[in-house]
C-alpha atoms as a PDB file:
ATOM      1  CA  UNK A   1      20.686 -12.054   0.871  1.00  0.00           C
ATOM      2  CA  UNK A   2      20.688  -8.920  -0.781  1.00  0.00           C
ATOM      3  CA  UNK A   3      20.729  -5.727   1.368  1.00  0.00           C
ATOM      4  CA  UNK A   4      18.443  -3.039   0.582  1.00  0.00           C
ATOM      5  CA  UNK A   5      20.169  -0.258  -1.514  1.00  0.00           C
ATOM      6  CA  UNK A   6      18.156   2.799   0.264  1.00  0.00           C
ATOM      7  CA  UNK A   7      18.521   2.128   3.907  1.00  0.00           C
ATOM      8  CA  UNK A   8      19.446   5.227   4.947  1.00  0.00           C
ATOM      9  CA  UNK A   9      17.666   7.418   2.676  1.00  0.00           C
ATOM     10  CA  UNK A  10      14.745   9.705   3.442  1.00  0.00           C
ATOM     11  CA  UNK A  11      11.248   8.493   3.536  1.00  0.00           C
ATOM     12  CA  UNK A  12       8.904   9.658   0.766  1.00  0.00           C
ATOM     13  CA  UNK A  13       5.167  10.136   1.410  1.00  0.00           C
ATOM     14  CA  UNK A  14       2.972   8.979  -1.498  1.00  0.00           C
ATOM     15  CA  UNK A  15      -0.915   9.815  -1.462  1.00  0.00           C
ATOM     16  CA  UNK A  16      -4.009   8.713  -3.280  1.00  0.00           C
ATOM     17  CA  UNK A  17      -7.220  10.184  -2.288  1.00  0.00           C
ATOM     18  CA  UNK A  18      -9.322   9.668  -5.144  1.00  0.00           C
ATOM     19  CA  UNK A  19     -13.079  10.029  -5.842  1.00  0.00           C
ATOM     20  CA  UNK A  20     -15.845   7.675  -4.394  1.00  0.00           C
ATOM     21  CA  UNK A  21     -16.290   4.117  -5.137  1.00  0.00           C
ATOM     22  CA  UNK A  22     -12.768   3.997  -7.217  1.00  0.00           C
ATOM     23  CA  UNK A  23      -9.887   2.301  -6.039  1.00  0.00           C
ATOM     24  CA  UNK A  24      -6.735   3.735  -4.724  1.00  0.00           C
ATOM     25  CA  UNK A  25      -3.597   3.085  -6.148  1.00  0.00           C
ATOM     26  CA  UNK A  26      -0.025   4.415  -5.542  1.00  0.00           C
ATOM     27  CA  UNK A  27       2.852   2.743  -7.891  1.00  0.00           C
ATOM     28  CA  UNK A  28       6.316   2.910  -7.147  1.00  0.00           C
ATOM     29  CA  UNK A  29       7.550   2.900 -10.659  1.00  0.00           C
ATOM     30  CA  UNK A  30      10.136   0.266 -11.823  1.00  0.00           C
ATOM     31  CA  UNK A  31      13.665   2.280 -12.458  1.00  0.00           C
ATOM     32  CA  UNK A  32      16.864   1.103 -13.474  1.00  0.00           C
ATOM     33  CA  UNK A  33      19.510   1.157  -9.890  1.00  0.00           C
ATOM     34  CA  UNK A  34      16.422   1.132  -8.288  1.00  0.00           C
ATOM     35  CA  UNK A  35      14.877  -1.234  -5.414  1.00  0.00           C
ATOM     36  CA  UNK A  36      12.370   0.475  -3.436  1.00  0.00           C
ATOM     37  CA  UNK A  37      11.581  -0.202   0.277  1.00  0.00           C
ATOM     38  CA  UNK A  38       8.291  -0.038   1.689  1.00  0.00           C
ATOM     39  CA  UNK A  39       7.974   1.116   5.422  1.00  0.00           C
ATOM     40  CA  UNK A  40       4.649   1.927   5.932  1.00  0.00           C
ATOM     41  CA  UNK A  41       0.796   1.892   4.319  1.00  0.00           C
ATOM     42  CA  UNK A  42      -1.938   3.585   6.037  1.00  0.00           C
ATOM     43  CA  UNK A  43      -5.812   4.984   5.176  1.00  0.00           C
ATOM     44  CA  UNK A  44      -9.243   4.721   5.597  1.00  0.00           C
ATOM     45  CA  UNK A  45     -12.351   4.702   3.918  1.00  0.00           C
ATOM     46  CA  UNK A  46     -14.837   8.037   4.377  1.00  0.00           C
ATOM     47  CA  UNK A  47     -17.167   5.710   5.775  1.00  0.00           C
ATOM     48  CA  UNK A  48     -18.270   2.006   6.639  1.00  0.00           C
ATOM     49  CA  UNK A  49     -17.998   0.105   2.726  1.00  0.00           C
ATOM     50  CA  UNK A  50     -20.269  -2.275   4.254  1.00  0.00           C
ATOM     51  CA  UNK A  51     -18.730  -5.234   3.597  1.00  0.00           C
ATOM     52  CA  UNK A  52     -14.994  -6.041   4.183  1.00  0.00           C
ATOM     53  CA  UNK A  53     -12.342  -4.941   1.396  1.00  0.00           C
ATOM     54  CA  UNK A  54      -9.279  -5.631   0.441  1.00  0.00           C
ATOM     55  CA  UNK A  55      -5.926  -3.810   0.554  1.00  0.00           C
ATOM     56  CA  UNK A  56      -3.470  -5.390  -1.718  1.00  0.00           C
ATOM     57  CA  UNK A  57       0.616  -5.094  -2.363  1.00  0.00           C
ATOM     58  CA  UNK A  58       1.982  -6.360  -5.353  1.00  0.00           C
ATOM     59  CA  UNK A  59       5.889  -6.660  -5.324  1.00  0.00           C
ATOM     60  CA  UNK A  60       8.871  -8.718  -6.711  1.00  0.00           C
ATOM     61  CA  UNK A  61      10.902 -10.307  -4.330  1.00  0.00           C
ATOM     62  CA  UNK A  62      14.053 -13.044  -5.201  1.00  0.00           C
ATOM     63  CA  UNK A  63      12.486 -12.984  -8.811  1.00  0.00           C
ATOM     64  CA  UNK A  64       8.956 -13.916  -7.675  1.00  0.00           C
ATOM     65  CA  UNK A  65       6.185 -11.909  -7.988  1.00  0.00           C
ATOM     66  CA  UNK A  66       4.836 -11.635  -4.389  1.00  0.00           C
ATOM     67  CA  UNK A  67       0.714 -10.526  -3.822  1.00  0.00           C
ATOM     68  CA  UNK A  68       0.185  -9.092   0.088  1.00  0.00           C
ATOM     69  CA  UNK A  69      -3.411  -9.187   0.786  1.00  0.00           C
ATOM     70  CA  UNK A  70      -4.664  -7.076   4.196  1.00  0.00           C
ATOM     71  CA  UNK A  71      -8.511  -7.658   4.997  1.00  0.00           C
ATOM     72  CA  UNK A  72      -9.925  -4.177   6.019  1.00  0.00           C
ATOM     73  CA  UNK A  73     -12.614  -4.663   8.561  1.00  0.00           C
ATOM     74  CA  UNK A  74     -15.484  -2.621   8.857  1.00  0.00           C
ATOM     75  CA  UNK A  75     -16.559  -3.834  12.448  1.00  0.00           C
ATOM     76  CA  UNK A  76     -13.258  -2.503  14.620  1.00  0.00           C
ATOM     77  CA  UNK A  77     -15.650  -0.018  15.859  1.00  0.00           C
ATOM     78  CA  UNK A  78     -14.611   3.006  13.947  1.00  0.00           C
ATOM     79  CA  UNK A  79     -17.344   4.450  11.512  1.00  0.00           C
ATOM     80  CA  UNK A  80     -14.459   4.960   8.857  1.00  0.00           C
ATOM     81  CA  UNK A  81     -12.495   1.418   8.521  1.00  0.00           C
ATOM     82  CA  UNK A  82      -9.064   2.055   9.124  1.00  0.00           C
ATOM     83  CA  UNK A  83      -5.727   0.165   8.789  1.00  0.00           C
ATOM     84  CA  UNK A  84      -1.928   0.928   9.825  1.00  0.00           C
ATOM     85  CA  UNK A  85       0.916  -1.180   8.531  1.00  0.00           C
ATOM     86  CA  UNK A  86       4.480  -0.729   9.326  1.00  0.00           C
ATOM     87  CA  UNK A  87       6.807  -2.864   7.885  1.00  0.00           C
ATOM     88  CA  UNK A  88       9.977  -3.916  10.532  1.00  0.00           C
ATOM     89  CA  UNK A  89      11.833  -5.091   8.841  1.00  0.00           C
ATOM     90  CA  UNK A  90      10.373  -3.161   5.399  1.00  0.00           C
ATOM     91  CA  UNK A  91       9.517  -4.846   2.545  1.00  0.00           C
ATOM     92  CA  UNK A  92      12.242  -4.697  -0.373  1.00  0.00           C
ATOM     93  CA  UNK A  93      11.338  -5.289  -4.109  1.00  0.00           C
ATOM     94  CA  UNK A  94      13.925  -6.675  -6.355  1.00  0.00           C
ATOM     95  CA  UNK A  95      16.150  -3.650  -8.276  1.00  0.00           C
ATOM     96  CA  UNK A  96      14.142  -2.207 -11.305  1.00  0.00           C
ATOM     97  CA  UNK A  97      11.050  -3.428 -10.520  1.00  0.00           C
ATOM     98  CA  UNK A  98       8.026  -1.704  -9.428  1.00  0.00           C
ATOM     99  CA  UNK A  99       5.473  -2.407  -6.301  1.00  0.00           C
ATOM    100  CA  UNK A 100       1.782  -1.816  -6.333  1.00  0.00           C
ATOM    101  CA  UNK A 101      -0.358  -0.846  -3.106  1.00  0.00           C
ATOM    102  CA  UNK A 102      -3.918  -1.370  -3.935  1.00  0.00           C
ATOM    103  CA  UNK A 103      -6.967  -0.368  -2.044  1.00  0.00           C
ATOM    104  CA  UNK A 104     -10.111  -1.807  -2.885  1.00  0.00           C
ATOM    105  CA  UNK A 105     -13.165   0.887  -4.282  1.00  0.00           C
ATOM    106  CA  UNK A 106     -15.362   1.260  -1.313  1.00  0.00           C
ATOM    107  CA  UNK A 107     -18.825   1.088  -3.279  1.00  0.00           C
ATOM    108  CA  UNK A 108     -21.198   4.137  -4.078  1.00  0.00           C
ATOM    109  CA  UNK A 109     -20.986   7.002  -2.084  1.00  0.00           C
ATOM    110  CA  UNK A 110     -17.662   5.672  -0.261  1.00  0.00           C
ATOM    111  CA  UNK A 111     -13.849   7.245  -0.964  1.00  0.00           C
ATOM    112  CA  UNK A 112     -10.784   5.369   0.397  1.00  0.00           C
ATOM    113  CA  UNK A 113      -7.884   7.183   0.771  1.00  0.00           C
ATOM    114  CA  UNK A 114      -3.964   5.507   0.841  1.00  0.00           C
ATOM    115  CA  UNK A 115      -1.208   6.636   2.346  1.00  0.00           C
ATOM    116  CA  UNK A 116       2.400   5.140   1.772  1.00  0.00           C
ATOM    117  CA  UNK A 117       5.653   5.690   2.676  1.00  0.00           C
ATOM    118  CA  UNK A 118       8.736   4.369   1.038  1.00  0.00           C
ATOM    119  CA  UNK A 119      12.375   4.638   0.422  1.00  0.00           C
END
């Protein structure tokens, strides 16, 4: 098994906050002597989508393209749907590939807002 190539390197925040009912996206861009590693996602929507949504991570792993899909609630009690997902151990790509963390649009009226960090 490969081991990942950043291990020790600093983490790197990544944000998308963007306007209501669009989805958020943050790419970590494919790059030659590259293979990212992804510690953590977090966010929330500004308030209750009304129906459950999706957050998604797209990522190569081994030569496979792997899809991660995270059901975001809306009845854990909170008005804004929240979610929190650290990665032990983190989730590696393949080198010179890129991985794609996906929020679903929250509907009319409702912003979602993603938070990653990566290495």
């Amino acid at each position: 098994m490969k081991t990942p190539v950043n291990i020790s390197a600093r983490a790197i925040p990544k944000i998308h906050a963007p306007n209501d009912n669009t989805a958020a996206v943050v790419t970590l861009a494919a790059a030659a002597g590259t293979q990212h590693v992804l510690d953590k996602v977090f966010g929330a929507y500004d308030d209750d989508p009304g129906a459950e949504k999706a957050l998604t991570i797209v990522l190569t792993v081994a030569g496979t393209a792997v899809t991660f899909t995270y059901p975001v609630a809306t009845d854990d009690g909170f008005v804004e749907p929240r979610f929190n997902l650290d990665f032990n151990p983190p989730l590696q790509g393949d080198e010179n590939t890129a991985i794609t963390i996906t929020l679903a649009a929250g509907g009319a009226g409702i912003a979602g807002k993603l938070n990653v960090v990566y290495r």
